[in-house]
PDB file of N, CA and C in Angstrom:
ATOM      1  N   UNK A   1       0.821  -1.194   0.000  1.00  0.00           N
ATOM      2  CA  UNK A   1       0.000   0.000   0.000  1.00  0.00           C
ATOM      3  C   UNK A   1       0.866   1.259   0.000  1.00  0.00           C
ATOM      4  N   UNK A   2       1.729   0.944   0.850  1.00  0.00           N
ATOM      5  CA  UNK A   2       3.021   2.182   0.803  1.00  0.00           C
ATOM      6  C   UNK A   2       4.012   2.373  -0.731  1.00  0.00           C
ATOM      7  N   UNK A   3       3.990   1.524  -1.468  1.00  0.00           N
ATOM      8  CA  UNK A   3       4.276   1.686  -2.903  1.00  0.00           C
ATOM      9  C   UNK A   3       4.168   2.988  -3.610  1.00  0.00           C
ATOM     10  N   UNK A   4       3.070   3.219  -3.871  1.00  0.00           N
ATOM     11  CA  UNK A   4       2.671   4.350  -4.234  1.00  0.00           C
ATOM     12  C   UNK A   4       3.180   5.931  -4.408  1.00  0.00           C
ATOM     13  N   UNK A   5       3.080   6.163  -2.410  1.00  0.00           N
ATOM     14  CA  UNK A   5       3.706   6.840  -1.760  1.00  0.00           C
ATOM     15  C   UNK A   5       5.103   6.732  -1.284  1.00  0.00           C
ATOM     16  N   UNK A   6       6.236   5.917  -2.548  1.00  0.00           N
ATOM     17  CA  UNK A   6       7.365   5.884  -2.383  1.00  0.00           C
ATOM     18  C   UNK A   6       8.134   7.563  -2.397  1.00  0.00           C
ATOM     19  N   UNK A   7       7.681   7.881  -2.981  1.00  0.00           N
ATOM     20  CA  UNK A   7       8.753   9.264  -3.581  1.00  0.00           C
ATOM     21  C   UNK A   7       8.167  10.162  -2.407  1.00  0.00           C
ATOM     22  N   UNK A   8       7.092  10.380  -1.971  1.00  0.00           N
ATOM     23  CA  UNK A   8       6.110  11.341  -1.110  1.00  0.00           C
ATOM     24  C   UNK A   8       6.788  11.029   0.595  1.00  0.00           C
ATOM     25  N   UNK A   9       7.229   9.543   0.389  1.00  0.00           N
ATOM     26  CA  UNK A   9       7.848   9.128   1.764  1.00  0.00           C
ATOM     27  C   UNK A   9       9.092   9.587   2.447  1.00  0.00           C
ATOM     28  N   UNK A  10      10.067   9.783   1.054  1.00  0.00           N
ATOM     29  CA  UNK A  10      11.315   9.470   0.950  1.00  0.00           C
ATOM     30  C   UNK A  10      11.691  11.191   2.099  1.00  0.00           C
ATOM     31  N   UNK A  11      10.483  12.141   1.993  1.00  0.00           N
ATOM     32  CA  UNK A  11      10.620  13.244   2.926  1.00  0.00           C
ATOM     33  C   UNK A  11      10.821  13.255   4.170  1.00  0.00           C
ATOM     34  N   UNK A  12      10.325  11.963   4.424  1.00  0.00           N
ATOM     35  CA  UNK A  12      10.183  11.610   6.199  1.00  0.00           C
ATOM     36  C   UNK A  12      11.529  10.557   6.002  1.00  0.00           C
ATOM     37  N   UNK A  13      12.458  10.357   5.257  1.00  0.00           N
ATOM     38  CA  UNK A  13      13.203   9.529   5.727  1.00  0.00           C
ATOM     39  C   UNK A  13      13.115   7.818   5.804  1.00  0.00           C
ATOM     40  N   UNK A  14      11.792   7.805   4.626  1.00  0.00           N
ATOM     41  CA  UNK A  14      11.659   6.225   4.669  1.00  0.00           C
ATOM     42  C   UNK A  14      12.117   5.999   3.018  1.00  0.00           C
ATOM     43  N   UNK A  15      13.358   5.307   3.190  1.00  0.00           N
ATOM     44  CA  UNK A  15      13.956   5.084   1.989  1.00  0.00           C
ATOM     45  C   UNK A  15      13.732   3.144   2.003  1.00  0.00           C
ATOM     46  N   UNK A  16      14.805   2.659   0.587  1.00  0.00           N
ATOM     47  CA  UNK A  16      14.531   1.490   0.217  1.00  0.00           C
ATOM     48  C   UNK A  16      14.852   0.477   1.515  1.00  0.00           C
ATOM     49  N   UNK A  17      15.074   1.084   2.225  1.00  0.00           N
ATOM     50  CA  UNK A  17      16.098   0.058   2.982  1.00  0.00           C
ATOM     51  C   UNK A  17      14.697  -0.545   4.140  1.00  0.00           C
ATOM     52  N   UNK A  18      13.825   0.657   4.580  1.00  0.00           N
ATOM     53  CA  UNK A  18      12.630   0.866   5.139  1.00  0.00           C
ATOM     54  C   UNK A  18      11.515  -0.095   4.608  1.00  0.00           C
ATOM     55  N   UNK A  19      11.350  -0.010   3.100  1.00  0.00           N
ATOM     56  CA  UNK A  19      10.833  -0.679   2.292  1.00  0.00           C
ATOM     57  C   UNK A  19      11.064  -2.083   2.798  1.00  0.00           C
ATOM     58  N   UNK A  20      12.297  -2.438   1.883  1.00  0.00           N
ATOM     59  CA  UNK A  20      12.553  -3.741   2.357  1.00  0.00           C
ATOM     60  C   UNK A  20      12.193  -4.362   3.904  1.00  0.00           C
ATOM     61  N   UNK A  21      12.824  -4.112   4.878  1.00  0.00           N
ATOM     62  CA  UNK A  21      12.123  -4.501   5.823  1.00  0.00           C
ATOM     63  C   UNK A  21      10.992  -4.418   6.294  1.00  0.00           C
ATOM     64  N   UNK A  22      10.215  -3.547   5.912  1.00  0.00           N
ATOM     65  CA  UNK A  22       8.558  -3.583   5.671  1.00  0.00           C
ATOM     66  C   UNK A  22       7.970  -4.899   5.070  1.00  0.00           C
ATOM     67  N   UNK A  23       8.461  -5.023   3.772  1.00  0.00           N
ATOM     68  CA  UNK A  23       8.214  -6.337   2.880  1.00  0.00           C
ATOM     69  C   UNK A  23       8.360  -7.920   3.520  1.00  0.00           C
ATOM     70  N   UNK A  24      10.065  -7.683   4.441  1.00  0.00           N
ATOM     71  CA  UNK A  24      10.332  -8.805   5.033  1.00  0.00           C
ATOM     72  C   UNK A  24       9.565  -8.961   6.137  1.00  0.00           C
ATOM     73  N   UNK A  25       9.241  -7.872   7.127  1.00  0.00           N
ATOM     74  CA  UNK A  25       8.341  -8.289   8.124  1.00  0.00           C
ATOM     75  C   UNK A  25       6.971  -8.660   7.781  1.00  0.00           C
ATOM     76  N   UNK A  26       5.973  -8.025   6.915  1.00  0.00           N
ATOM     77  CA  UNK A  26       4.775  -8.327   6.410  1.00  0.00           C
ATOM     78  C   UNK A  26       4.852  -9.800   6.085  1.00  0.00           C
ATOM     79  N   UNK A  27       5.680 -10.172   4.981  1.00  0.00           N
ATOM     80  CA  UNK A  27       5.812 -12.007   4.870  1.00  0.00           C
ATOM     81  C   UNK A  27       6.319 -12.569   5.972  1.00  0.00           C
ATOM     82  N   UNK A  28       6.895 -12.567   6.603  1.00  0.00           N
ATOM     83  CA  UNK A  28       7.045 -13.182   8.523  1.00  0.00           C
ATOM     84  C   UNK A  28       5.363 -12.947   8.939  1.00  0.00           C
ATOM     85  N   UNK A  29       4.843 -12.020   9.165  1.00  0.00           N
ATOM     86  CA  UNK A  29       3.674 -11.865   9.370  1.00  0.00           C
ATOM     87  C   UNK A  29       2.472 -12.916   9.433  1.00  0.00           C
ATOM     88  N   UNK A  30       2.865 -12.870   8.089  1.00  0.00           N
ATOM     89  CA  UNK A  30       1.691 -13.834   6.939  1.00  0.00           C
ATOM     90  C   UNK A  30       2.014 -15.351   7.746  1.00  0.00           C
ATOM     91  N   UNK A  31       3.151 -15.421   7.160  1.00  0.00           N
ATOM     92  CA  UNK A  31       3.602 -17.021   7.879  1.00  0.00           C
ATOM     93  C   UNK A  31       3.603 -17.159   9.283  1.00  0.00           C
ATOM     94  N   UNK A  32       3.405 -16.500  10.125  1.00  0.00           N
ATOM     95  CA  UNK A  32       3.460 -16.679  11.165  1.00  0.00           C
ATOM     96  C   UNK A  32       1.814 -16.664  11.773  1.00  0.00           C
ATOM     97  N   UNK A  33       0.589 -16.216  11.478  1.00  0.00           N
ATOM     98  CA  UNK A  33      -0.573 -16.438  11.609  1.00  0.00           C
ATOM     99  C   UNK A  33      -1.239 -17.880  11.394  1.00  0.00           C
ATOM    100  N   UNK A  34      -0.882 -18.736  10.631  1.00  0.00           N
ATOM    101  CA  UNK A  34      -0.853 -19.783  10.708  1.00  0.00           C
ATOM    102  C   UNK A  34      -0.538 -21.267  11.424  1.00  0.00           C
ATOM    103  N   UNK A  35       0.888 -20.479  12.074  1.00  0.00           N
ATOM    104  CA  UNK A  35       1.531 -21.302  13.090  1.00  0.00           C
ATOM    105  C   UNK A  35       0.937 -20.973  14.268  1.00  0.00           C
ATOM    106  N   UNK A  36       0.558 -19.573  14.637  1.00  0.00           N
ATOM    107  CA  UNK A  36      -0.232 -19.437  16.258  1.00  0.00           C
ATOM    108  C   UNK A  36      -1.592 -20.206  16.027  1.00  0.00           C
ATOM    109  N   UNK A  37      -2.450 -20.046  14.921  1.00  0.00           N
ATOM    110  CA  UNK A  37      -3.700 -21.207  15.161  1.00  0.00           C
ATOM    111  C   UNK A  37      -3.370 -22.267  14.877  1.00  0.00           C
ATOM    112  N   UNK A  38      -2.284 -23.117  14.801  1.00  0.00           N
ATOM    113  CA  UNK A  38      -2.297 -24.512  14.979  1.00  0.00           C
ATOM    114  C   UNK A  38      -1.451 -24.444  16.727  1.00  0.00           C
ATOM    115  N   UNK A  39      -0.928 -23.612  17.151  1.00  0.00           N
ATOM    116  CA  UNK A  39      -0.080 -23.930  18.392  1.00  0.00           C
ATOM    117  C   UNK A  39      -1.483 -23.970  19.302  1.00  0.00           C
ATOM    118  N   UNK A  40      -2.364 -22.728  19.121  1.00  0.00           N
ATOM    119  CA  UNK A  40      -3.967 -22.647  19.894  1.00  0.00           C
ATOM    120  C   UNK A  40      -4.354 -23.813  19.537  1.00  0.00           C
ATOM    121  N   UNK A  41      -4.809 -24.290  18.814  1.00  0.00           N
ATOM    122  CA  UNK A  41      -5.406 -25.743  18.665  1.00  0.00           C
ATOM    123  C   UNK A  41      -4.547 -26.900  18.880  1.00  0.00           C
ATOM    124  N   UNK A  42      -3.461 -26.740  19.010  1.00  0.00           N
ATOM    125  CA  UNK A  42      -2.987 -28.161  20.107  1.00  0.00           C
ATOM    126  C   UNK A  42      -3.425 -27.914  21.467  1.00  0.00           C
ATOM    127  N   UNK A  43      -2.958 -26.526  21.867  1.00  0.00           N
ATOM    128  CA  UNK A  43      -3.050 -26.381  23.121  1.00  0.00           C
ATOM    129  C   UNK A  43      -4.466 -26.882  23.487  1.00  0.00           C
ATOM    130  N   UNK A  44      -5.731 -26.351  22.922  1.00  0.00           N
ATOM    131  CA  UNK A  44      -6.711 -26.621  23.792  1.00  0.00           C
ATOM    132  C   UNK A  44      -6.967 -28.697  23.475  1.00  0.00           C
ATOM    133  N   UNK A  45      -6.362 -28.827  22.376  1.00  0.00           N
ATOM    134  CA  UNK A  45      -6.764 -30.481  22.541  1.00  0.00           C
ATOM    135  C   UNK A  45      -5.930 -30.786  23.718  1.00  0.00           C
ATOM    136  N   UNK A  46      -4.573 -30.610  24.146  1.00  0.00           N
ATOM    137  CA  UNK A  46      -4.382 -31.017  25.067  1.00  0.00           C
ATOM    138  C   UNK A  46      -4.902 -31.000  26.093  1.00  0.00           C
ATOM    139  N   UNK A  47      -5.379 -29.610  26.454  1.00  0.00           N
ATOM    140  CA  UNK A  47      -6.306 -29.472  27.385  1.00  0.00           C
ATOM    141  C   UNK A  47      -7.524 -29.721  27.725  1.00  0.00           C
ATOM    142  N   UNK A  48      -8.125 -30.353  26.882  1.00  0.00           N
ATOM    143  CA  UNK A  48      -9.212 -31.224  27.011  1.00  0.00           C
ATOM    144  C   UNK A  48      -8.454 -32.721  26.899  1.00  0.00           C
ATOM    145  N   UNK A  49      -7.734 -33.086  26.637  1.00  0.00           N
ATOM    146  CA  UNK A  49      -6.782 -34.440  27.353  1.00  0.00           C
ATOM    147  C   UNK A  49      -6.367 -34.816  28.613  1.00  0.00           C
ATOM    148  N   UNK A  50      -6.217 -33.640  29.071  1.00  0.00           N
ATOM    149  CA  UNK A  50      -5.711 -33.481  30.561  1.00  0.00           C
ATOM    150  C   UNK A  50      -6.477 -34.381  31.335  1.00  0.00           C
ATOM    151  N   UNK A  51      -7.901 -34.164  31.558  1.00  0.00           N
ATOM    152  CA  UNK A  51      -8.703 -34.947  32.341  1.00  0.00           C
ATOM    153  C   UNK A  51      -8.665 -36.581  31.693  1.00  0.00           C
ATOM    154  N   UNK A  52      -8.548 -36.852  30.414  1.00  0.00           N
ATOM    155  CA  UNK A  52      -8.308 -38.566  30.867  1.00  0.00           C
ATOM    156  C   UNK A  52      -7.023 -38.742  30.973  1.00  0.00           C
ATOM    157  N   UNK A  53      -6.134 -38.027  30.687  1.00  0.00           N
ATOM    158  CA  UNK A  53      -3.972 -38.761  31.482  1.00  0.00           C
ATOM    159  C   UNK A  53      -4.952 -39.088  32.722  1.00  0.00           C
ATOM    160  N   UNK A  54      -5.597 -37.817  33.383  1.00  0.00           N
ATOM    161  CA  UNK A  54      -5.560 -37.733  35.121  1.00  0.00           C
ATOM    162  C   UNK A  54      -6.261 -38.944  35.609  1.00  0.00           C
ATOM    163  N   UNK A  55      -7.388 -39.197  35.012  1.00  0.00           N
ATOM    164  CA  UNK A  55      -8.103 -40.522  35.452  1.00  0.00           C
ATOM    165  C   UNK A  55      -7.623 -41.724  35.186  1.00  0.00           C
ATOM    166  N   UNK A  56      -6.691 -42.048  33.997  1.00  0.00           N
ATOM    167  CA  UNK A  56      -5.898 -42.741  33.638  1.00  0.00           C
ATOM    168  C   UNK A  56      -5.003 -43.179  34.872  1.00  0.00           C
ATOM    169  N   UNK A  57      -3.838 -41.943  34.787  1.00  0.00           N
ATOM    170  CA  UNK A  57      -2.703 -42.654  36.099  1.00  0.00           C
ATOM    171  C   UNK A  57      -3.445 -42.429  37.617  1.00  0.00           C
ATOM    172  N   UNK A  58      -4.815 -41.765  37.678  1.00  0.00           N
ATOM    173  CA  UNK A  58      -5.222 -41.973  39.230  1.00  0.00           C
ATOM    174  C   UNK A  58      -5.633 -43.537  39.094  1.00  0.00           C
ATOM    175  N   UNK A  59      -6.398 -44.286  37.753  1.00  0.00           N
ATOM    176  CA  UNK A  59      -6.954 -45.839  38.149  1.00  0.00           C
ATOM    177  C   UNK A  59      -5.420 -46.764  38.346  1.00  0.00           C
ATOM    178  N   UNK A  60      -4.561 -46.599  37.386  1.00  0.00           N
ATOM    179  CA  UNK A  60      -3.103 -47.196  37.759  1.00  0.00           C
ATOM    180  C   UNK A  60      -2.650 -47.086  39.150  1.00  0.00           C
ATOM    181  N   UNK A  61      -2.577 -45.824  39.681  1.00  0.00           N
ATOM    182  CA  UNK A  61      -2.482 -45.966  41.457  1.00  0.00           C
ATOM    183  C   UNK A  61      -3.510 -46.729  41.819  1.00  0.00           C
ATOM    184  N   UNK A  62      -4.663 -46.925  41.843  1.00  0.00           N
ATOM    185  CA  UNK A  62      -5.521 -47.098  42.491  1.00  0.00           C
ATOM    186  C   UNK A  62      -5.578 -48.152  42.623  1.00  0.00           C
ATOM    187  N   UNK A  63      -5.693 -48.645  41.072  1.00  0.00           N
ATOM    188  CA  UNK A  63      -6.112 -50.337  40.542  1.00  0.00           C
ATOM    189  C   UNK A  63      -4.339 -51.302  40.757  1.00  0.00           C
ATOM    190  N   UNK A  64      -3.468 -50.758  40.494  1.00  0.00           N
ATOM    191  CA  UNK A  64      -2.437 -51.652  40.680  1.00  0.00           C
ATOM    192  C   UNK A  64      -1.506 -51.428  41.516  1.00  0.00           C
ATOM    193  N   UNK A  65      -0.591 -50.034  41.889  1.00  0.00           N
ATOM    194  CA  UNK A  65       0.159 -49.559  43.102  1.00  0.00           C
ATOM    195  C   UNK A  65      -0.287 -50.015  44.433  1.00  0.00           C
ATOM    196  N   UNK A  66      -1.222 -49.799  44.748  1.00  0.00           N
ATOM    197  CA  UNK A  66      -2.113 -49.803  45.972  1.00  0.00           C
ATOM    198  C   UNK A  66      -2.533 -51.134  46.448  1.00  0.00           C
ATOM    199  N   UNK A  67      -2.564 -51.520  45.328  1.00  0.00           N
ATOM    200  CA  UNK A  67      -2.953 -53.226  45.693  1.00  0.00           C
ATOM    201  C   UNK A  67      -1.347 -53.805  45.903  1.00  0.00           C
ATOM    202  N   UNK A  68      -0.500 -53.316  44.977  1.00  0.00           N
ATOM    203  CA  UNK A  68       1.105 -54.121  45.369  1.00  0.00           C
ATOM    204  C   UNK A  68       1.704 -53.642  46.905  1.00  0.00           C
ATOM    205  N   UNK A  69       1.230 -51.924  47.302  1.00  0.00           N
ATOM    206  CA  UNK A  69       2.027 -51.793  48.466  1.00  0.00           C
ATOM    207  C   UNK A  69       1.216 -52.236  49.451  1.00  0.00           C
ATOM    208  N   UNK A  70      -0.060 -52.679  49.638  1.00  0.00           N
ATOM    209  CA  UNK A  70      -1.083 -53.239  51.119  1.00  0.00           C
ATOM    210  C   UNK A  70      -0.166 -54.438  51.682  1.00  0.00           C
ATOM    211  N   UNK A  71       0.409 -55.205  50.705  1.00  0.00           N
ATOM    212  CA  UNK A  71       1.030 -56.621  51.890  1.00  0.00           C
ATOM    213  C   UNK A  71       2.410 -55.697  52.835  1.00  0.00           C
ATOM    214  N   UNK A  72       2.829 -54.304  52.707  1.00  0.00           N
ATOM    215  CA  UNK A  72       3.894 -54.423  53.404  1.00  0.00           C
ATOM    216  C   UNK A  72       3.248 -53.107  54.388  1.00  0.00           C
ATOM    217  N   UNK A  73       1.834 -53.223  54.579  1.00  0.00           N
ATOM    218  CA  UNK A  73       1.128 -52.377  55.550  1.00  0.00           C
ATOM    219  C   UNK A  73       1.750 -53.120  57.145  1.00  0.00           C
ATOM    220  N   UNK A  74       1.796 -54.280  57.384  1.00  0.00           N
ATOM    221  CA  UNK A  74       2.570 -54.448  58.663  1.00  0.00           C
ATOM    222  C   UNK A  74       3.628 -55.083  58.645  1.00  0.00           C
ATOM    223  N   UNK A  75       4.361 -55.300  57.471  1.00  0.00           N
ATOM    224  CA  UNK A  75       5.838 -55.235  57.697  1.00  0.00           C
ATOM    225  C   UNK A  75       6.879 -54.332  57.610  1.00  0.00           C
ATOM    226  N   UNK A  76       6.539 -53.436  56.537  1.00  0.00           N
ATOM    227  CA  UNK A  76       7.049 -52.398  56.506  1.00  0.00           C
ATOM    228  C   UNK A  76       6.417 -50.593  57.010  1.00  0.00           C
ATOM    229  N   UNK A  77       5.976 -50.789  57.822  1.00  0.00           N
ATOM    230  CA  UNK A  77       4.601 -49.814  58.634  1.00  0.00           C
ATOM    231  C   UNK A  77       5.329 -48.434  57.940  1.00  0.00           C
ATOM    232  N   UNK A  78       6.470 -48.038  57.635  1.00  0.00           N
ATOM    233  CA  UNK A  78       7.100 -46.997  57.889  1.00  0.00           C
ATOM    234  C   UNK A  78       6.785 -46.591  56.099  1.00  0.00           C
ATOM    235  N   UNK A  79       7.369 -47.494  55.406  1.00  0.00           N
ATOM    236  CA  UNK A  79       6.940 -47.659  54.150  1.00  0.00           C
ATOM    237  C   UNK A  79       5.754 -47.311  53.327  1.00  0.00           C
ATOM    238  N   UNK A  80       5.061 -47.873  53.832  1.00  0.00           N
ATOM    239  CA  UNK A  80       3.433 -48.297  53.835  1.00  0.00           C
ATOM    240  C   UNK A  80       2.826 -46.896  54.389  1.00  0.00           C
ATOM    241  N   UNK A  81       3.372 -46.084  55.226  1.00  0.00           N
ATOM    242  CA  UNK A  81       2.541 -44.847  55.811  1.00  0.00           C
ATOM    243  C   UNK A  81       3.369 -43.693  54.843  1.00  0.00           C
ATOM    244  N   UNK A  82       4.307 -43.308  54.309  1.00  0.00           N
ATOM    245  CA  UNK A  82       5.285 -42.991  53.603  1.00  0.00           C
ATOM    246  C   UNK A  82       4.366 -42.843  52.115  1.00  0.00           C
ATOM    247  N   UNK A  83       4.219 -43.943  51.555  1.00  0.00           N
ATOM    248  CA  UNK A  83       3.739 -44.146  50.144  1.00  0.00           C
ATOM    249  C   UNK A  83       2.319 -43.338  50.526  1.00  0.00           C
ATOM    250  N   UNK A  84       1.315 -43.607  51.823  1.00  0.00           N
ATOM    251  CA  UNK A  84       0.332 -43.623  51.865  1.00  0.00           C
ATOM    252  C   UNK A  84       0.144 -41.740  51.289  1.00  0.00           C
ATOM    253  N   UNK A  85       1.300 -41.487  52.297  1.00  0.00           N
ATOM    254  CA  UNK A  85       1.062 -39.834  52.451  1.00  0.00           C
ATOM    255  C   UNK A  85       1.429 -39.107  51.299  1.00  0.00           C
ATOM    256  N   UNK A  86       2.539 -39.704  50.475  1.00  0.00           N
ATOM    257  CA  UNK A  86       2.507 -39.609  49.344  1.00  0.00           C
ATOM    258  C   UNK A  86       1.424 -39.765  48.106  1.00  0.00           C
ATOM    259  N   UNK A  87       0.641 -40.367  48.607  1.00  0.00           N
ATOM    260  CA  UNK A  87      -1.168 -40.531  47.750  1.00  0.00           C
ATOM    261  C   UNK A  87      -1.603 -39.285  48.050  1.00  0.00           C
ATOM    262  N   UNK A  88      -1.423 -38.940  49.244  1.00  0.00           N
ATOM    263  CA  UNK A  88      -2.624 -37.603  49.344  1.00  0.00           C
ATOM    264  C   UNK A  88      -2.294 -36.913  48.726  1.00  0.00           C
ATOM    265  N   UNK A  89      -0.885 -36.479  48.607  1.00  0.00           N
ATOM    266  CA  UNK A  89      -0.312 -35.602  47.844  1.00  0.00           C
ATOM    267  C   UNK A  89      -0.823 -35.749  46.744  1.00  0.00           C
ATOM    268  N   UNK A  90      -0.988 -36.570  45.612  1.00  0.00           N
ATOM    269  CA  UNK A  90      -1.264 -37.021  44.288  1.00  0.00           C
ATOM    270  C   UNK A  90      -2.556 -36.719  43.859  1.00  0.00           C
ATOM    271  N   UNK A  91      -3.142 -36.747  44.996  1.00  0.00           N
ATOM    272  CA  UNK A  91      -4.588 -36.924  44.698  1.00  0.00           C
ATOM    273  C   UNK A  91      -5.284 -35.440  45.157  1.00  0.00           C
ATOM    274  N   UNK A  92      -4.638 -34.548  45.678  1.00  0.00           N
ATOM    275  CA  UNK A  92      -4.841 -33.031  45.266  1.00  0.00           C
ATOM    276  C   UNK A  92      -5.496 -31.859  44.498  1.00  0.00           C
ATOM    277  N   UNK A  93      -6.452 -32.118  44.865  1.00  0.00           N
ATOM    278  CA  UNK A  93      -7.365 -31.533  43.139  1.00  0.00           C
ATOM    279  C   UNK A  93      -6.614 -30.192  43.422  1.00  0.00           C
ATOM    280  N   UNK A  94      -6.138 -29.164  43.911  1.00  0.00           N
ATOM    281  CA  UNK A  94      -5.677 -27.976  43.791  1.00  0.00           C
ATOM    282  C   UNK A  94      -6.267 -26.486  44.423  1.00  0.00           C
ATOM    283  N   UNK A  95      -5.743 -25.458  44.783  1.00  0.00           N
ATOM    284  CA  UNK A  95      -6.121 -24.941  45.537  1.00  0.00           C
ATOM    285  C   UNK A  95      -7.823 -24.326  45.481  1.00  0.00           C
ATOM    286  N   UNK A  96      -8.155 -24.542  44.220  1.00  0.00           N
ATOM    287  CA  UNK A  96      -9.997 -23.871  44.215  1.00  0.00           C
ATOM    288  C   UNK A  96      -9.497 -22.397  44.159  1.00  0.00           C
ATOM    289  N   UNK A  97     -10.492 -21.488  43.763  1.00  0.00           N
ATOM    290  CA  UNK A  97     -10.866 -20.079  43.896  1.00  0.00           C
ATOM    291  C   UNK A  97     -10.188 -19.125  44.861  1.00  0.00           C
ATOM    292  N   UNK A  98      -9.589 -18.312  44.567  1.00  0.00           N
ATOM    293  CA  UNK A  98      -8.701 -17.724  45.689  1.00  0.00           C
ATOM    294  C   UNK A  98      -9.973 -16.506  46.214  1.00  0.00           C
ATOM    295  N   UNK A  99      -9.968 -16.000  47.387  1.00  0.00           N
ATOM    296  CA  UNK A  99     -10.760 -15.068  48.278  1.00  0.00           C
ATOM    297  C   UNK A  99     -10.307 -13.717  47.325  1.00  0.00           C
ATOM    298  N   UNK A 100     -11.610 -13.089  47.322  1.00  0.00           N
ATOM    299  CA  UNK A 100     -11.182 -11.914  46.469  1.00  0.00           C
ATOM    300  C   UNK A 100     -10.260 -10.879  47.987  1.00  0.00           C
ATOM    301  N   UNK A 101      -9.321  -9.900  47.173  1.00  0.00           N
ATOM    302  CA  UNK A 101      -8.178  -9.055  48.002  1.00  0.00           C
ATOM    303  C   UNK A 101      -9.460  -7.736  48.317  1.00  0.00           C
ATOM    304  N   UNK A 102      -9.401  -8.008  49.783  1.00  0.00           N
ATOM    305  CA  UNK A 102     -10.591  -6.130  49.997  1.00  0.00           C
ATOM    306  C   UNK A 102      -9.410  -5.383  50.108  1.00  0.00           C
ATOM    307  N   UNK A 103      -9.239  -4.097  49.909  1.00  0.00           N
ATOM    308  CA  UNK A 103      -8.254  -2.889  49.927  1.00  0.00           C
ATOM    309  C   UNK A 103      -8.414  -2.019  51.406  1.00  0.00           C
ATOM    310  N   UNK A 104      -7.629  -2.167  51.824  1.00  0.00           N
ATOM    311  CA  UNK A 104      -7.404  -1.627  52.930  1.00  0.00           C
ATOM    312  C   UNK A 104      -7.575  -0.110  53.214  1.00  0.00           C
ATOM    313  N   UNK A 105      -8.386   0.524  53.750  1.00  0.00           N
ATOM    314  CA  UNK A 105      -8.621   1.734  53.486  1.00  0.00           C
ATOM    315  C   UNK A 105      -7.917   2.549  54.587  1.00  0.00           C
ATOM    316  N   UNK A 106      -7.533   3.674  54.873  1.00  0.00           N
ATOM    317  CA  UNK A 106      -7.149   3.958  56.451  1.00  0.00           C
ATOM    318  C   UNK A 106      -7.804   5.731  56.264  1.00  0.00           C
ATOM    319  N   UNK A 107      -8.718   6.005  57.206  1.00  0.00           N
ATOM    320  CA  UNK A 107      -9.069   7.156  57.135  1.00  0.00           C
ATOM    321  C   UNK A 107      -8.200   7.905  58.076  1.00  0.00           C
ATOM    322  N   UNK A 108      -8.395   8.767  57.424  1.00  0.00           N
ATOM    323  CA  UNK A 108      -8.021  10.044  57.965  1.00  0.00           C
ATOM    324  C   UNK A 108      -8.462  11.539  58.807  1.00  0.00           C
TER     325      UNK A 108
END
């Protein structure tokens, strides 16, 4: 669009050199709109993936870990309470909704 107004430009100091990198950034531009909507559309498939990994490796703890560490619940008590507390950890849904911040006012 600036074509045109080559010679009309050249007053303000936008010579070929201006041009050119105009040209080179506009095609970076172009090519690069393409790559952010495919990076957005992985992202949200992953993120709608998220929830079956999670149910996935919570039934693997559940269904097979848990059943292998119960025989060393009274031989290895120390073990066995160790792994246990380590479950809670795992199983963490995360902190929820934070309390909105009231602003502290101080009159005067």
């Amino acid at each position: 669009m600036a074509l045109p107004l080559k010679t009309d430009l050249a007053k303000y100091f936008v010579g070929e050199a201006e041009f050119t990198k105009m040209e080179r950034l506009l095609s970076e531009f172009k090519l690069a709109i393409p790559k952010r909507r495919v990076a957005i559309s992985v992202s949200k498939v992953s993120t709608g993936n998220i929830d079956g990994v999670f149910k996935a490796q919570d039934k693997l703890l559940k269904d097979e870990l848990d059943a292998l560490v119960e025989p060393f619940q009274f031989s290895q008590p120390d073990f066995f309470n160790a792994y246990k507390n380590a479950r809670n950890i795992v199983d963490y849904s995360g902190r929820g909704k934070a309390a909105p911040v009231t602003p502290v006012v101080n009159p005067i």
